[in-house]
Protein backbone atom coordinates (compact mmCIF):
# COMPACT_ATOMS: atom_id res chain seq x y z
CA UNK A 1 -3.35 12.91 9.97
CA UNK A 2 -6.95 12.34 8.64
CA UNK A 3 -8.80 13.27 11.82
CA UNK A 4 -6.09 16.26 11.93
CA UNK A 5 -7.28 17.96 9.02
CA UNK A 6 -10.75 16.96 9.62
CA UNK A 7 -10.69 18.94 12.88
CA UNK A 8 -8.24 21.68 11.36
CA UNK A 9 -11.40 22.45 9.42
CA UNK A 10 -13.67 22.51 12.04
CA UNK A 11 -14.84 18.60 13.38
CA UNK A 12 -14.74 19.58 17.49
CA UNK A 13 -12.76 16.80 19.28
CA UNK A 14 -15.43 16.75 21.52
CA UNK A 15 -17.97 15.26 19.23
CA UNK A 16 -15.25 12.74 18.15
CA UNK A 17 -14.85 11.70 21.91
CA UNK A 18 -18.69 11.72 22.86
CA UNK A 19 -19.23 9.76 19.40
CA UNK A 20 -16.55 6.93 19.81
CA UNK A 21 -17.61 6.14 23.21
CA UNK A 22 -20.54 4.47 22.09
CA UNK A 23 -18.01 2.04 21.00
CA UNK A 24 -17.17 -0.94 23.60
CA UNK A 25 -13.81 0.86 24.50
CA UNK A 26 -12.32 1.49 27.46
CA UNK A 27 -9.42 4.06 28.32
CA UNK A 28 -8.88 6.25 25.45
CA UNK A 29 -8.11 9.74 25.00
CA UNK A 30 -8.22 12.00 21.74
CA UNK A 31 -6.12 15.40 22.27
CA UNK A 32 -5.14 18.20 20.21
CA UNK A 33 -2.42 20.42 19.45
CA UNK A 34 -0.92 23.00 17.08
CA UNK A 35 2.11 22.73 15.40
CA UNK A 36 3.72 23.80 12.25
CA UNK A 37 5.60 21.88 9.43
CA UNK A 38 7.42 23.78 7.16
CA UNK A 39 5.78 27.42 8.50
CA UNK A 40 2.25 25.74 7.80
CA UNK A 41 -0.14 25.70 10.84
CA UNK A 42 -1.65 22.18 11.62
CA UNK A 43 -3.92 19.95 14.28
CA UNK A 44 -2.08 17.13 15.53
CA UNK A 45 -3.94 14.32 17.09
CA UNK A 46 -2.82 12.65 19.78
CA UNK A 47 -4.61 9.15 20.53
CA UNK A 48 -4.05 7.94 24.40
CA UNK A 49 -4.54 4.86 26.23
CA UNK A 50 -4.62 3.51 29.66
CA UNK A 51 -3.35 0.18 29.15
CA UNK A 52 -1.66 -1.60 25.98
CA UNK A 53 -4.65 -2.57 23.66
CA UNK A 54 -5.10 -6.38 22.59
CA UNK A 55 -4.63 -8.16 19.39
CA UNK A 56 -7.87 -8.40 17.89
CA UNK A 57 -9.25 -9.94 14.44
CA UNK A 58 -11.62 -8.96 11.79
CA UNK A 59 -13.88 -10.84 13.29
CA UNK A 60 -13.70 -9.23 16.57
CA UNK A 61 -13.45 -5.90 15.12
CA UNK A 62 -16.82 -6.50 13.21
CA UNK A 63 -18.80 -7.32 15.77
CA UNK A 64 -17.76 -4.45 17.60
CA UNK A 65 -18.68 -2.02 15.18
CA UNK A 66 -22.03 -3.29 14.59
CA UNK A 67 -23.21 -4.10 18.27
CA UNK A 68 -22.22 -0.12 18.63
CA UNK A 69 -25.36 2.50 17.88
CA UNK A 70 -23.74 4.36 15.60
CA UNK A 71 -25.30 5.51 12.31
CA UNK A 72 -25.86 2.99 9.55
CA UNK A 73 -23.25 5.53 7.62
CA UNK A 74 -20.87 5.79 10.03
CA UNK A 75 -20.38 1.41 10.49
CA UNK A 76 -20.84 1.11 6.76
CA UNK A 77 -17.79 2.96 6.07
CA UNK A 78 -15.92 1.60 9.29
CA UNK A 79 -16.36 -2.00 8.18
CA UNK A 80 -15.43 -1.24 4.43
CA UNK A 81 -12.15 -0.13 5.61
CA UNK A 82 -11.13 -3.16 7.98
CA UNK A 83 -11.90 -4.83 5.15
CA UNK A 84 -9.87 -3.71 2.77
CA UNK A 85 -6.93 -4.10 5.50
CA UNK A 86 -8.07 -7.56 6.26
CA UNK A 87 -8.58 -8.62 2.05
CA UNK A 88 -5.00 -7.16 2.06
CA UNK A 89 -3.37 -9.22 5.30
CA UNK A 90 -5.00 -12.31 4.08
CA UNK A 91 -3.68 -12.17 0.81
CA UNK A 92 -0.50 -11.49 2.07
CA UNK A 93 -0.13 -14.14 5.23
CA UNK A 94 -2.27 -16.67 3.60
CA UNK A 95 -4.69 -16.99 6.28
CA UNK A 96 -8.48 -16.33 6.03
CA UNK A 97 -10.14 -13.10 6.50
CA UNK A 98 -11.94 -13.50 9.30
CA UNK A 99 -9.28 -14.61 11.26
CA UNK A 100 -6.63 -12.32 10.18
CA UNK A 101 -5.33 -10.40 13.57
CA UNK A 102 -4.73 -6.71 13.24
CA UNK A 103 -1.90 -5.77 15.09
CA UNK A 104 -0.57 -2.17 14.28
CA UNK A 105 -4.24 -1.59 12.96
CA UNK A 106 -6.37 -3.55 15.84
CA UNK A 107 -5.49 -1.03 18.70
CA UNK A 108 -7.68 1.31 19.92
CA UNK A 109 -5.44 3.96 17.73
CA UNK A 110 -6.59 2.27 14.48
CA UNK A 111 -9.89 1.90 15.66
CA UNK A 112 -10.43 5.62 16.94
CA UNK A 113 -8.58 6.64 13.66
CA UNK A 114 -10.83 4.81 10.96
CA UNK A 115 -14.36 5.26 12.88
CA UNK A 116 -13.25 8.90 13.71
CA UNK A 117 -12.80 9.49 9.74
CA UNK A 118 -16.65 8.15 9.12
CA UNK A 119 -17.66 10.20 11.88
CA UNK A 120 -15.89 13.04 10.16
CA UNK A 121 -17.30 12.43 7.21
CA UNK A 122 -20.64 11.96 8.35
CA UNK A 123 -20.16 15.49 10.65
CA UNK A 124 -19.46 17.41 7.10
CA UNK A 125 -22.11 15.56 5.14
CA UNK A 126 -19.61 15.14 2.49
CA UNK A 127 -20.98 13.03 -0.80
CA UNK A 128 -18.60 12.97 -3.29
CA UNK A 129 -14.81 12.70 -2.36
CA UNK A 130 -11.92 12.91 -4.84
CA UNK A 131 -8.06 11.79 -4.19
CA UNK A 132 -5.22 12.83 -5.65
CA UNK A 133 -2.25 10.87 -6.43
CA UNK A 134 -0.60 9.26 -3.23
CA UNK A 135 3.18 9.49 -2.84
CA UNK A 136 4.81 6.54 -1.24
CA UNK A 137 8.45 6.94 0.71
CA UNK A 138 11.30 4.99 0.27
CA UNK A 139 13.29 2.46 3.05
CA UNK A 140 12.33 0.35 6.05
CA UNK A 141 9.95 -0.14 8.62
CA UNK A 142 10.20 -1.57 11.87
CA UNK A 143 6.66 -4.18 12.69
CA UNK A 144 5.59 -6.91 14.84
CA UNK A 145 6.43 -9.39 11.91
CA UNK A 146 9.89 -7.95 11.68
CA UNK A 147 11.66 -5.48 9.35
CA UNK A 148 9.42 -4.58 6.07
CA UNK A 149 10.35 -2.65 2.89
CA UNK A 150 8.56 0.84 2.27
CA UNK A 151 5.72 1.03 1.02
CA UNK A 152 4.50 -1.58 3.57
CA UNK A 153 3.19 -4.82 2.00
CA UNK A 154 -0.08 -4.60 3.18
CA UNK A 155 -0.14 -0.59 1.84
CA UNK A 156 0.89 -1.62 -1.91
CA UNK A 157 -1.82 -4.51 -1.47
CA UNK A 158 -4.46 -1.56 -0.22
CA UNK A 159 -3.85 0.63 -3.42
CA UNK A 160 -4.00 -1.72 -5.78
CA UNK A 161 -5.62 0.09 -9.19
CA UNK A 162 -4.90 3.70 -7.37
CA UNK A 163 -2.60 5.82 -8.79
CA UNK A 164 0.57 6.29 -6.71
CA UNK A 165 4.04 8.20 -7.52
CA UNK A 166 7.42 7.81 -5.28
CA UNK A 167 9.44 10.54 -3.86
CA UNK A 168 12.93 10.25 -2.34
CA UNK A 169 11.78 10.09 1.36
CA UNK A 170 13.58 7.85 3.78
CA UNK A 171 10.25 7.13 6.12
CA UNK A 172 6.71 5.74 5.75
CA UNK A 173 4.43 8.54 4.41
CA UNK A 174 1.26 6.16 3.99
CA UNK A 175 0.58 3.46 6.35
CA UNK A 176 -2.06 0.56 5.79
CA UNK A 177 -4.75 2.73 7.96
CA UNK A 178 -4.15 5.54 5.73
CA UNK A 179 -4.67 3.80 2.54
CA UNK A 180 -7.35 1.91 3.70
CA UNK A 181 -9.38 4.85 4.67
CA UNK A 182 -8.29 7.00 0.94
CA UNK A 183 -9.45 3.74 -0.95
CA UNK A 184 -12.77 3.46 1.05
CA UNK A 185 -13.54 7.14 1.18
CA UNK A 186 -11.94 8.27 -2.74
CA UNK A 187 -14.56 7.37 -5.58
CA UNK A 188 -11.84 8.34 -7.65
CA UNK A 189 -7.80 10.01 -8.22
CA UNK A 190 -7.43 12.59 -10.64
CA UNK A 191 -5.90 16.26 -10.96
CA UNK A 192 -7.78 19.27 -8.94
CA UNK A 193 -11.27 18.87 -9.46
CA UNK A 194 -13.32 22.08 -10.89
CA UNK A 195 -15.16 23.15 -7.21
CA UNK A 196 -15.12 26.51 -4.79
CA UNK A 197 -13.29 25.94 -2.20
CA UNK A 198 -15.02 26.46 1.70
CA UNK A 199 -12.92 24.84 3.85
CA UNK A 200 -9.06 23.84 4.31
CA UNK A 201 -7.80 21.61 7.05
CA UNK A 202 -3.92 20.67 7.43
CA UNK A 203 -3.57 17.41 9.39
CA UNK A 204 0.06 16.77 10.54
CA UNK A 205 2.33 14.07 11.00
CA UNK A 206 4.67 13.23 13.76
CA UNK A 207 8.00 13.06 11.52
CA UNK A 208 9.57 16.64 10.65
CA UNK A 209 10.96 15.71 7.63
CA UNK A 210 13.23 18.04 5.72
CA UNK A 211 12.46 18.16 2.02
CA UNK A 212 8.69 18.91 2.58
CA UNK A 213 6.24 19.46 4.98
CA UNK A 214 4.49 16.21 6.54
CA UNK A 215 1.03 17.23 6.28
CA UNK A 216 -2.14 15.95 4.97
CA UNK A 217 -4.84 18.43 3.37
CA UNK A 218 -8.55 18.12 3.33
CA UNK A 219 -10.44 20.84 1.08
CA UNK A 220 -14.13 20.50 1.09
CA UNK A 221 -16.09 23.11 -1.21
CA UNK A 222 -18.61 22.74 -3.66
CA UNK A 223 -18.46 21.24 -7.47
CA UNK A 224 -18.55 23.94 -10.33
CA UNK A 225 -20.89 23.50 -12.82
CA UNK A 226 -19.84 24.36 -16.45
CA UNK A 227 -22.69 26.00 -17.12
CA UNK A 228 -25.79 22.87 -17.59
CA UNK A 229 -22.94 20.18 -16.67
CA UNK A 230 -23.26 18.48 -13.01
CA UNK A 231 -19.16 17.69 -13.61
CA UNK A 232 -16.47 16.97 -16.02
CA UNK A 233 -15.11 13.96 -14.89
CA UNK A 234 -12.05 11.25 -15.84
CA UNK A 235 -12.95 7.72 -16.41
CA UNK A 236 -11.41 4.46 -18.15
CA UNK A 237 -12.39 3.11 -22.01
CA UNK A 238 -11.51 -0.54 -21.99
CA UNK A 239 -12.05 -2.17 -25.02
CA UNK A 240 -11.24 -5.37 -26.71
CA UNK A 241 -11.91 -6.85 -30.23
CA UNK A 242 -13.15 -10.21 -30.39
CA UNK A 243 -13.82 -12.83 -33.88
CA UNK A 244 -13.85 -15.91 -32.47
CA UNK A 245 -16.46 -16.61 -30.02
CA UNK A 246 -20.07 -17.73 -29.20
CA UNK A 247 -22.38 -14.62 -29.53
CA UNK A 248 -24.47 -16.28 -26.51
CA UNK A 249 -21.99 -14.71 -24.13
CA UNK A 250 -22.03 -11.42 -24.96
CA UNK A 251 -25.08 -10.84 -23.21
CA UNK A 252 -23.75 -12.81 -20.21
CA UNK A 253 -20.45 -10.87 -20.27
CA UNK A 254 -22.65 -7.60 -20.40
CA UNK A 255 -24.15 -8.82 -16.95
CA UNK A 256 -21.39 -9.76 -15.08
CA UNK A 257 -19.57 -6.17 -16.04
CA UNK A 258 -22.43 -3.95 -15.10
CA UNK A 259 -22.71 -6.65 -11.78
CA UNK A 260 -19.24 -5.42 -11.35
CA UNK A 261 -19.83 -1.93 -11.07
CA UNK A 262 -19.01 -0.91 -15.07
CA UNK A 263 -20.76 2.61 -16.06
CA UNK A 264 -21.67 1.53 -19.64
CA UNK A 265 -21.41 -2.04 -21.27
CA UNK A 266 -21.84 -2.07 -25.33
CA UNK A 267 -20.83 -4.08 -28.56
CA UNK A 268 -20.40 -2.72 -32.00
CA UNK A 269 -19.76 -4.87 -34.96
CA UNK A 270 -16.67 -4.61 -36.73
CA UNK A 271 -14.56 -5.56 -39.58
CA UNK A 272 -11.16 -7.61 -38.27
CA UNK A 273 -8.42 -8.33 -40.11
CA UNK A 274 -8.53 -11.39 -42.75
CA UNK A 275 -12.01 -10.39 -43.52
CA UNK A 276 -14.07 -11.55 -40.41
CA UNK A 277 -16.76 -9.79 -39.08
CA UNK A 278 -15.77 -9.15 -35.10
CA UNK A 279 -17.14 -7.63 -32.29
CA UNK A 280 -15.23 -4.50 -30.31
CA UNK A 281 -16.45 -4.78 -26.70
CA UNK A 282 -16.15 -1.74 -24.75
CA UNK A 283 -16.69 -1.07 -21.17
CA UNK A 284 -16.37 2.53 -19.29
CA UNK A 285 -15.63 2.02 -15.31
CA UNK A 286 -13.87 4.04 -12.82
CA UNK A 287 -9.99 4.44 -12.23
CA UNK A 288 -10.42 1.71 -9.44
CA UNK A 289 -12.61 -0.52 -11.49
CA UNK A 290 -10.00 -1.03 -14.09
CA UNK A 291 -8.31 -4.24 -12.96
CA UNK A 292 -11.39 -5.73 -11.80
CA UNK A 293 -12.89 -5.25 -15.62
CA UNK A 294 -9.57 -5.93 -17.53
CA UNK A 295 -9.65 -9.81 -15.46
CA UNK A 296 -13.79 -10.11 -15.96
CA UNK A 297 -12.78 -9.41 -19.82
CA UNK A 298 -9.90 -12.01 -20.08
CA UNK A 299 -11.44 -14.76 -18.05
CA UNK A 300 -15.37 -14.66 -19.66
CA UNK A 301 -14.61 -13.66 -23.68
CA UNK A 302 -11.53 -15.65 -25.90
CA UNK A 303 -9.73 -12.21 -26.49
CA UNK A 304 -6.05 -12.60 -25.83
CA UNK A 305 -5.81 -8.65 -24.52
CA UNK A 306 -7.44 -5.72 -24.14
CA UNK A 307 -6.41 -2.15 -24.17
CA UNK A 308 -7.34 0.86 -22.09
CA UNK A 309 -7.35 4.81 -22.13
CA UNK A 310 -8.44 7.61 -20.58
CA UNK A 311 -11.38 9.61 -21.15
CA UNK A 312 -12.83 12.50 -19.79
CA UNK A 313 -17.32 12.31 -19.37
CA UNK A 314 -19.19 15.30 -19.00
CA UNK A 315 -22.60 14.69 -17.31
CA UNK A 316 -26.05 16.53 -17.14
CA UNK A 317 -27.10 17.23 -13.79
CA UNK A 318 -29.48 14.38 -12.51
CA UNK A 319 -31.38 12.95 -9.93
CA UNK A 320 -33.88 10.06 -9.13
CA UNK A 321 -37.28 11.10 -7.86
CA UNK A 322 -40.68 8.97 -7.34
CA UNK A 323 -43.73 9.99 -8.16
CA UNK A 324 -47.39 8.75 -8.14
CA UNK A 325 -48.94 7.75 -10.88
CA UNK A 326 -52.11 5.18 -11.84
CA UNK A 327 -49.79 3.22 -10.82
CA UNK A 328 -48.30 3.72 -8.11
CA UNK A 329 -45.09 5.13 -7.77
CA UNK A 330 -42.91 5.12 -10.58
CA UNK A 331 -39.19 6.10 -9.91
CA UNK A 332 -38.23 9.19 -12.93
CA UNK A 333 -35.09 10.67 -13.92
CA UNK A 334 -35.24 14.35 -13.33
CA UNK A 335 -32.75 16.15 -16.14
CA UNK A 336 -31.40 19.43 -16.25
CA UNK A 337 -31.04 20.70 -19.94
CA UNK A 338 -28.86 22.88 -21.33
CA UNK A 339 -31.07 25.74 -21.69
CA UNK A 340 -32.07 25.01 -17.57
CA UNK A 341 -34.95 23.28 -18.61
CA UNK A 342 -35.90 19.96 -16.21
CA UNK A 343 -37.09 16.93 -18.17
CA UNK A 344 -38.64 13.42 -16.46
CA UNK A 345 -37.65 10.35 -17.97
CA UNK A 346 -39.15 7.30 -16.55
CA UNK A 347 -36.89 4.21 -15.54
CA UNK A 348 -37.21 1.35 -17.82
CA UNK A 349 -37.19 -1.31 -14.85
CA UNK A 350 -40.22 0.75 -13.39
CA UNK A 351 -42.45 0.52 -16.68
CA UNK A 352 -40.95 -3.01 -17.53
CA UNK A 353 -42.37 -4.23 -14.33
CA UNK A 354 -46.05 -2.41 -14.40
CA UNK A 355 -46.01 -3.53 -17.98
CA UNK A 356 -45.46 -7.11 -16.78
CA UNK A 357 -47.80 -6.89 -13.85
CA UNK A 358 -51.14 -5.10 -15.58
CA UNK A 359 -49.87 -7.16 -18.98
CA UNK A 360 -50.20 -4.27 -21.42
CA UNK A 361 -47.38 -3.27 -23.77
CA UNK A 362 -44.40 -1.77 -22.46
CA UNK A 363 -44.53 1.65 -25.16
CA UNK A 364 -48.10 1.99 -23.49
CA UNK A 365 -46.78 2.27 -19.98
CA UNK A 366 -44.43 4.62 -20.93
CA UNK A 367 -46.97 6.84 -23.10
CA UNK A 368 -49.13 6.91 -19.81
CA UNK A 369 -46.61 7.68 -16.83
CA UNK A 370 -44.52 10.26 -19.08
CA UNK A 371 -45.25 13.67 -18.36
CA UNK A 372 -47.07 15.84 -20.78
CA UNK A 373 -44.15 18.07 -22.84
């Protein structure tokens, strides 16, 4: 269904096809049709093969996508979505990751489907991709480890942290490949984001099912700007208040958060109940970050909780740029302000380390590289 909207929109097949055989495979076929679900026109994508595909494991898979000359893109994206299947399988079977076998996912199918989605990807030059809820279906599903209940073990395991909503739908509507490649390729799940839309593709599925149309849809455009604002977007406040513990590991705790991928890290001192001075810690991360902060939180500080909310951020338009000074180059934020007006900021770690290297003070570095105003 991926590929289908991806070429609904405009991906040729045949630069799927010439693209995936670079990949050690042998015998495998990518055609296309048009159908409809529910009076809505769709690609369907039919993967073929010569001969029954065998079992292989992360391992295997690896190596095969990084012995192939595809773009550093293209296997970085590949490989970041076996793994979340094989995190997932391992968890679940209790084996280890490198040796978990794929079986649904390790045919050529799974392979053409998640490499095909980079390649897609890579084809539109997208940079910023946002998911919407995912709805899961109800039931049973049939497997090589026997009858499993919908959503499919390995699918809950895959959206972990990702918002996800059931409708009453007696058949698999996302499949381990599917989340997978949404978790991967989604930097984060929210409502319609502000954009102008260029492109629609439907991709379909191969169940006509009654109460809605089977389809998956792809719209690529470009991000609004309110005005100065690169984008309004919706991230997570988690906080906790803490009265009890060393102050050393603050600053280790503020480490380890922004090691885990936490947008902002800071402390402010606060007044607790009985009288004690406290500290509130409070962390912004991403929608998918959320778990991964909430455990960092309860495992490094002596807080017995922490609470968490919504937010929405709106950001100035930015971007890094180098550029020469006396010196060398010295990496600058460029800033759009909200008259239009572009200001250079230099980066702290830049000056920090040409303050350290010609051992003059750090305020002096930055008096020299900033630009005149």
């Amino acid at each position: 269904m991926v590929l289908g909207a991806f070429v609904d929109m405009g991906v040729p097949v045949s630069h799927l096809v010439e693209s995936l055989s670079r990949l050690p495979l042998a015998g495998f076929g990518i055609a296309e049709s048009r159908v409809t679900r529910h009076g809505i026109g769709a690609a369907d994508i039919q993967v073929s093969c010569d001969e029954p595909a065998p079992s292989r494991n992360y391992s295997a898979i690896s190596k095969l996508i990084l012995s192939s000359p595809l773009s550093e893109r293209v296997k970085r994206i590949s490989l970041a979505v076996f793994e979340k299947i094989a995190d997932a399988e391992a968890a679940i079977h209790g084996c280890d990751k490198a040796t978990v076998h794929f079986h649904e996912v390790g045919g050529i199918d799974a392979v053409v489907d998640i490499v095909g989605a980079a390649l897609c990807v890579e084809y539109l030059n997208l940079h910023r991709i946002i998911g919407s809820k995912v709805p899961l279906g109800r039931g049973f599903v049939s497997s090589r480890h026997g009858t499993l209940p919908l959503p499919a073990p390995a699918t809950v395991a895959i959206l972990k942290n990702i918002p996800v909503y059931g409708i009453p739908v007696d058949c698999e509507l996302v499949t381990p490949t599917g989340a997978a490649i949404l978790a991967t390729l989604c930097e984060g799940f929210q409502e319609f984001p502000d954009m102008t839309v260029e492109k629609i593709g439907y991709g379909a599925g191969k169940k006509e099912i009654t109460s809605q149309p089977n389809l998956l849809r792809i719209v690529v455009g470009r991000e609004t700007r309110r005005g100065p604002l690169l984008r309004e977007d919706h991230v997570l406040v988690v906080e906790a208040a803490i009265d009890d513990m060393n102050p050393e590991i603050y600053g280790y705790l503020m480490e380890r958060l922004l090691g885990d991928g936490a947008l902002d890290v800071y402390w402010t001192p606060i007044q607790m109940k009985k009288n004690r001075p406290g500290t509130l810690v409070t962390v912004l991360c991403t929608q998918d970050l959320k778990q991964t902060v909430i455990d960092r939180i309860l495992s490094e500080t002596t807080t017995l909780g922490v609470r968490s909310y919504p937010v929405e951020r709106h950001v100035l338009a930015r971007e890094v740029v180098t550029l020469n000074t006396a010196f060398g180059p010295v990496d600058y934020k460029r800033v759009s302000g909200p008259d239009g007006t572009l200001r250079l900021v230099p980066e702290f770690e830049a000056c920090k380390r040409i303050a350290v290297e010609k051992n003059r003070p750090l305020k002096e570095i930055y008096r020299l590289v900033s630009p005149p105003v």
